[in-house]
Protein backbone atom coordinates (compact mmCIF):
# COMPACT_ATOMS: atom_id res chain seq x y z
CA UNK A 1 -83.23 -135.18 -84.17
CA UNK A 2 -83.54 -137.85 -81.66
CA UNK A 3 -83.36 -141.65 -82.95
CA UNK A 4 -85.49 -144.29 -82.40
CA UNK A 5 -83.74 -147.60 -81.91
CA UNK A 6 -85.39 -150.43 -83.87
CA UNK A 7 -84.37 -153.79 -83.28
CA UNK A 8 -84.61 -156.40 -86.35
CA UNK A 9 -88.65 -156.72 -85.64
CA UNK A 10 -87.71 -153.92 -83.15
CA UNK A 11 -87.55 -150.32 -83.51
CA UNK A 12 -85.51 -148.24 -80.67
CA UNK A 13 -85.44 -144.33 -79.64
CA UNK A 14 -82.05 -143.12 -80.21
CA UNK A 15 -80.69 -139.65 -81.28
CA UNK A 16 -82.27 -138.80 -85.25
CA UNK A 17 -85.21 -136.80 -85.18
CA UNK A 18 -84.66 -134.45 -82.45
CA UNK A 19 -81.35 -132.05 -83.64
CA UNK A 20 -81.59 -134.08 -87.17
CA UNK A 21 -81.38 -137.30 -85.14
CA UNK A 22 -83.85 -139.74 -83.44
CA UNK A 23 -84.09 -141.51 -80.26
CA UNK A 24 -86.35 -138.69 -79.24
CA UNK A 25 -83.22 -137.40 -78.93
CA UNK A 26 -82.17 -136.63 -82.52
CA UNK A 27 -82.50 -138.09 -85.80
CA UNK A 28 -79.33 -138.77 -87.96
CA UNK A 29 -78.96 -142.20 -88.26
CA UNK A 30 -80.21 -143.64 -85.01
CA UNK A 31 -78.90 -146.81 -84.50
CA UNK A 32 -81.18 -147.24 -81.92
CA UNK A 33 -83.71 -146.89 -84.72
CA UNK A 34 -83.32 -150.05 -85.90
CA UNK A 35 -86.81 -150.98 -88.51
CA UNK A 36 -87.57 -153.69 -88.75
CA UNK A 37 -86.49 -154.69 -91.78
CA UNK A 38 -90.18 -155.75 -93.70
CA UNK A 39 -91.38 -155.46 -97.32
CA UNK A 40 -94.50 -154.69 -95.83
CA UNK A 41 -95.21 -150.85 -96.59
CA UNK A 42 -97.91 -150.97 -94.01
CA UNK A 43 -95.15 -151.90 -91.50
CA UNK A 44 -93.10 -148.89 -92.31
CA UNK A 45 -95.57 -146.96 -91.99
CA UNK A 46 -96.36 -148.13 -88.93
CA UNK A 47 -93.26 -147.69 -87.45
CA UNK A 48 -92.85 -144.11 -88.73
CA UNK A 49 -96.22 -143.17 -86.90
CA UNK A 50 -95.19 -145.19 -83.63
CA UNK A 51 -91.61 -143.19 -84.20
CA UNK A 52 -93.19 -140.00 -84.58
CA UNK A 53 -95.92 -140.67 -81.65
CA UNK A 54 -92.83 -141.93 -79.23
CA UNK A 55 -90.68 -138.34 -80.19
CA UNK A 56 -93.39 -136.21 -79.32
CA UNK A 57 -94.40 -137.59 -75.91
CA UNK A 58 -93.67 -134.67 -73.11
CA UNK A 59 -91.73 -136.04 -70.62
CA UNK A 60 -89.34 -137.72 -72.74
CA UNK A 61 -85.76 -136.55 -72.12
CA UNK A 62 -81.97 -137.36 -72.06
CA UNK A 63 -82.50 -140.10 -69.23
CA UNK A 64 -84.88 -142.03 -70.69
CA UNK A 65 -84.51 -144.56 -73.56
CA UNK A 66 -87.39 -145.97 -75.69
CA UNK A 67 -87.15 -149.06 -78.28
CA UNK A 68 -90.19 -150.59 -80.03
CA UNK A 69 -90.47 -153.87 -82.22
CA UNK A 70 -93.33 -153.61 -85.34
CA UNK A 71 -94.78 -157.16 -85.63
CA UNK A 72 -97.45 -157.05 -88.31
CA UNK A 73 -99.94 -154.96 -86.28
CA UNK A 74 -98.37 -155.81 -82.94
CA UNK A 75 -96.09 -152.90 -81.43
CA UNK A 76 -93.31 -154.28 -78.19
CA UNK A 77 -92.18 -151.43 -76.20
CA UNK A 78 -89.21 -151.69 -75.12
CA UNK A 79 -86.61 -149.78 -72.78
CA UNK A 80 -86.11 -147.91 -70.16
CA UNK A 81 -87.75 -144.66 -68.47
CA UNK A 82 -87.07 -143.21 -65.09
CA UNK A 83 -91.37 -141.80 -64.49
CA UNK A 84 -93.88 -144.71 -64.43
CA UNK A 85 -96.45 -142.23 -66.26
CA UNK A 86 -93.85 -141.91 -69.38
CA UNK A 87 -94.54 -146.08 -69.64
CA UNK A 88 -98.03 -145.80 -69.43
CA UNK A 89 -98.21 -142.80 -71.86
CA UNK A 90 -95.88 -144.03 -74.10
CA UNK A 91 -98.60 -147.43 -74.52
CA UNK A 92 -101.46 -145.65 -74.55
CA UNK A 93 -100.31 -142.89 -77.67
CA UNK A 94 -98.89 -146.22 -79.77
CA UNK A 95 -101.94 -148.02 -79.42
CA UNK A 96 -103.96 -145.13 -80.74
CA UNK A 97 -101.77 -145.18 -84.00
CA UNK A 98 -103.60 -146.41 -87.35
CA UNK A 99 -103.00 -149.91 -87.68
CA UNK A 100 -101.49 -151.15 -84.53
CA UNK A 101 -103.98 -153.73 -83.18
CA UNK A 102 -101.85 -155.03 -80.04
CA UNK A 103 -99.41 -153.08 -77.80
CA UNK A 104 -97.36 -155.05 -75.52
CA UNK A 105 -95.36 -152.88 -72.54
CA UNK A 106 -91.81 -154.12 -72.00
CA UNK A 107 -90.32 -150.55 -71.00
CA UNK A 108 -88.96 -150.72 -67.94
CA UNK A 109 -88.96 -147.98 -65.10
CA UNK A 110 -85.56 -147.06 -63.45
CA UNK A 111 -85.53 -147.54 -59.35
CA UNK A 112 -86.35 -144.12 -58.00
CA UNK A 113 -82.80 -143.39 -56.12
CA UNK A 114 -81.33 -139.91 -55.33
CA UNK A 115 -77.99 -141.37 -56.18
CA UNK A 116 -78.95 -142.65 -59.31
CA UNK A 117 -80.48 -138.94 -59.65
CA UNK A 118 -77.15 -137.54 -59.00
CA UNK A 119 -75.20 -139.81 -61.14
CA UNK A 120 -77.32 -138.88 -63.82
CA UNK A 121 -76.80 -135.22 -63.33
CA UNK A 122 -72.86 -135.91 -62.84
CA UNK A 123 -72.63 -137.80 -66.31
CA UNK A 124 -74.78 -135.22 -67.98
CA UNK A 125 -72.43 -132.71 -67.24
CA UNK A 126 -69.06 -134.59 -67.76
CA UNK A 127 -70.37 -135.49 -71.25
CA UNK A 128 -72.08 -132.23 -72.95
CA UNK A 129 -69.66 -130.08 -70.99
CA UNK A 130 -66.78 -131.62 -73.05
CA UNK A 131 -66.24 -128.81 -76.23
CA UNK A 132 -66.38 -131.53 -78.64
CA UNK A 133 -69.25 -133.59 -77.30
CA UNK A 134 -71.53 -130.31 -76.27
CA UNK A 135 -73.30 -130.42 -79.62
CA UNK A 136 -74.98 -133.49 -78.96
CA UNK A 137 -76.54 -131.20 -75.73
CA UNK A 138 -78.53 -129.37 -78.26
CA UNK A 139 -82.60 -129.56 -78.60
CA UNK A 140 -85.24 -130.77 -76.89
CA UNK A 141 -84.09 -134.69 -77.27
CA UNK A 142 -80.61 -135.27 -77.47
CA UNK A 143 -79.22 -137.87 -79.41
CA UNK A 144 -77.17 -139.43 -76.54
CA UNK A 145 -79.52 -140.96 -73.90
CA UNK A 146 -78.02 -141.79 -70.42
CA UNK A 147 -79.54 -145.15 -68.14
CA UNK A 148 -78.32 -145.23 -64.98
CA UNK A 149 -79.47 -148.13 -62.88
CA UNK A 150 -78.27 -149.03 -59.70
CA UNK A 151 -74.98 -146.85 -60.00
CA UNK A 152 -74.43 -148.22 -63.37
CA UNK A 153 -74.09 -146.31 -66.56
CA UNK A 154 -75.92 -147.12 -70.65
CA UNK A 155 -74.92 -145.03 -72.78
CA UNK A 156 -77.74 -145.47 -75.48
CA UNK A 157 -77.85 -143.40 -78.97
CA UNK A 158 -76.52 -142.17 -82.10
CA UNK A 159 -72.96 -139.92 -82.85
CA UNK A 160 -71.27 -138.53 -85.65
CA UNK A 161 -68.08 -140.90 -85.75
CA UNK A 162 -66.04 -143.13 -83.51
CA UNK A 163 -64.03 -140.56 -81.32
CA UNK A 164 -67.44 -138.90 -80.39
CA UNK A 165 -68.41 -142.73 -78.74
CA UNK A 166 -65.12 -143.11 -77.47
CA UNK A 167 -64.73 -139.56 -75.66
CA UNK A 168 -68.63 -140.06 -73.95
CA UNK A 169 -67.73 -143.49 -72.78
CA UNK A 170 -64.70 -141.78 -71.05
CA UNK A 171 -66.24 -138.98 -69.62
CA UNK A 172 -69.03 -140.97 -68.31
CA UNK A 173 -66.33 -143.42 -66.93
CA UNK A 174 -64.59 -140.97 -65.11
CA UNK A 175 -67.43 -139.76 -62.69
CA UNK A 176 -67.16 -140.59 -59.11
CA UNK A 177 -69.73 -143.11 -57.88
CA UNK A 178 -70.31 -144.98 -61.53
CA UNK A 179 -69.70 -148.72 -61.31
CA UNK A 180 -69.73 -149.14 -64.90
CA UNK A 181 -70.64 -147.96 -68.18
CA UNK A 182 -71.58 -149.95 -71.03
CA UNK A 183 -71.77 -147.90 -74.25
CA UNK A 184 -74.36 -148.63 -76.87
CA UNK A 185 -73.69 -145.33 -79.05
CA UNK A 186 -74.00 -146.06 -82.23
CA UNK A 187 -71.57 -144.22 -85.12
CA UNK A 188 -73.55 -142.44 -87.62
CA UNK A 189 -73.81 -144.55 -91.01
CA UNK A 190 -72.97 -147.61 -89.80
C-alpha cells in the first residue's frame, strides 16, 4: 500500500498502504511516512485519518508526492503534485478530518512542461519495466513516486531492501534528457 512520508512533526506519502505500502502508493514501511513521533493518542489518530484521507484522494498517482506534519491540531502539507486541483483537494479533505483545527498548504505544483511529461513517462517505464523492480508497478498507488522538475529526477518512497533503491536510481539515471536524480527511497524497516 502506498506510504505516507511523515517528517519528525511531519508525516509524508510514500509507498505502504496502497500494495501493503503507503505513500498513496503502498504501505509497508513508508519511510516517507514518517509520524510524528507524539505521546499524544489524539495526534496519532490524527495522522492516521489525514493518512487515510490523503490515500484515497482520486487523482493521486505515481507522479505525485504528498508529506504532511501533525502539530497538535495543525496539519502542514507538504510536497509535490503535478495538477493544481490535487493541492487544493488534498487541503480541503484534511481540514474536514476530526480534530484538525488549522491546515496550512505547502504542496507544491510541478511546472506544466511536455518534457517534464515525457521524462516522467520515460522513467516510469525504465523503472517498473525492469523484472525485478516491476512489482513495485502494482495497484492503484505505487510505492515508488517519481518528481520530475525541470528535467530533474526525485525518486520519493518505500522498497523492500537496498538493491531495489539502488537498481531504480540507475534506471532512472540512465534515461535520456534527465539532469539528475536524487533518490529518497527509503529501505523497508529501516
Amino acid at each position: 500500500m502506498p506510504k505516507l512520508r511523515v517528517r519528525k512533526c511531519s508525516v509524508s506519502l510514500g509507498l505502504t498502504a496502497a500494495v501493503a505500502i503507503l505513500s498513496v502508493t503502498g504501505f509497508a514501511k513508508d519511510p516517507k511516512h514518517r509520524d510524528a513521533f507524539t505521546n499524544d493518542p489524539n495526534d496519532s489518530q490524527i495522522s492516521k485519518r489525514v493518512r487515510h484521507e490523503l490515500l484515497t484522494l482520486p487523482y493521486y498517482n505515481v507522479f505525485d508526492d504528498l508529506a504532511y506534519r501533525v502539530d497538535g491540531s495543525t496539519v502542514t502539507l507538504l510536497g509535490a503534485v503535478t495538477h493544481p486541483t490535487l493541492k487544493s483537494d488534498a487541503e480541503n479533505v484534511v481540514k474536514k478530518v476530526e480534530g484538525v483545527t488549522r491546515v496550512v498548504n505547502e504542496i507544491e505544483v510541478l511546472p506544466l512542461s511536455p518534457m517534464d511529461d515525457q521524462t516522467r513517462t520515460a522513467v516510469f517505464r525504465a523503472i517498473f519495466s525492469d523484472p525485478s523492480l516491476s512489482r513495485y508497478g502494482m495497484g492503484a498507488v505505487t510505492p515508488i513516486h517519481i518528481i520530475v522538475k525541470n528535467g530533474n529526477v526525485t525518486l520519493e518512497g518505500t522498497v523492500d531492501n537496498q538493491t531495489d533503491k539502488n537498481l531504480a536510481y540507475i534506471r532512472a539515471n540512465g534515461v535520456p534528457n534527465v539532469f539528475s536524480v536524487t533518490n529518497d527511497l527509503q529501505v523497508a524497516g529501516k
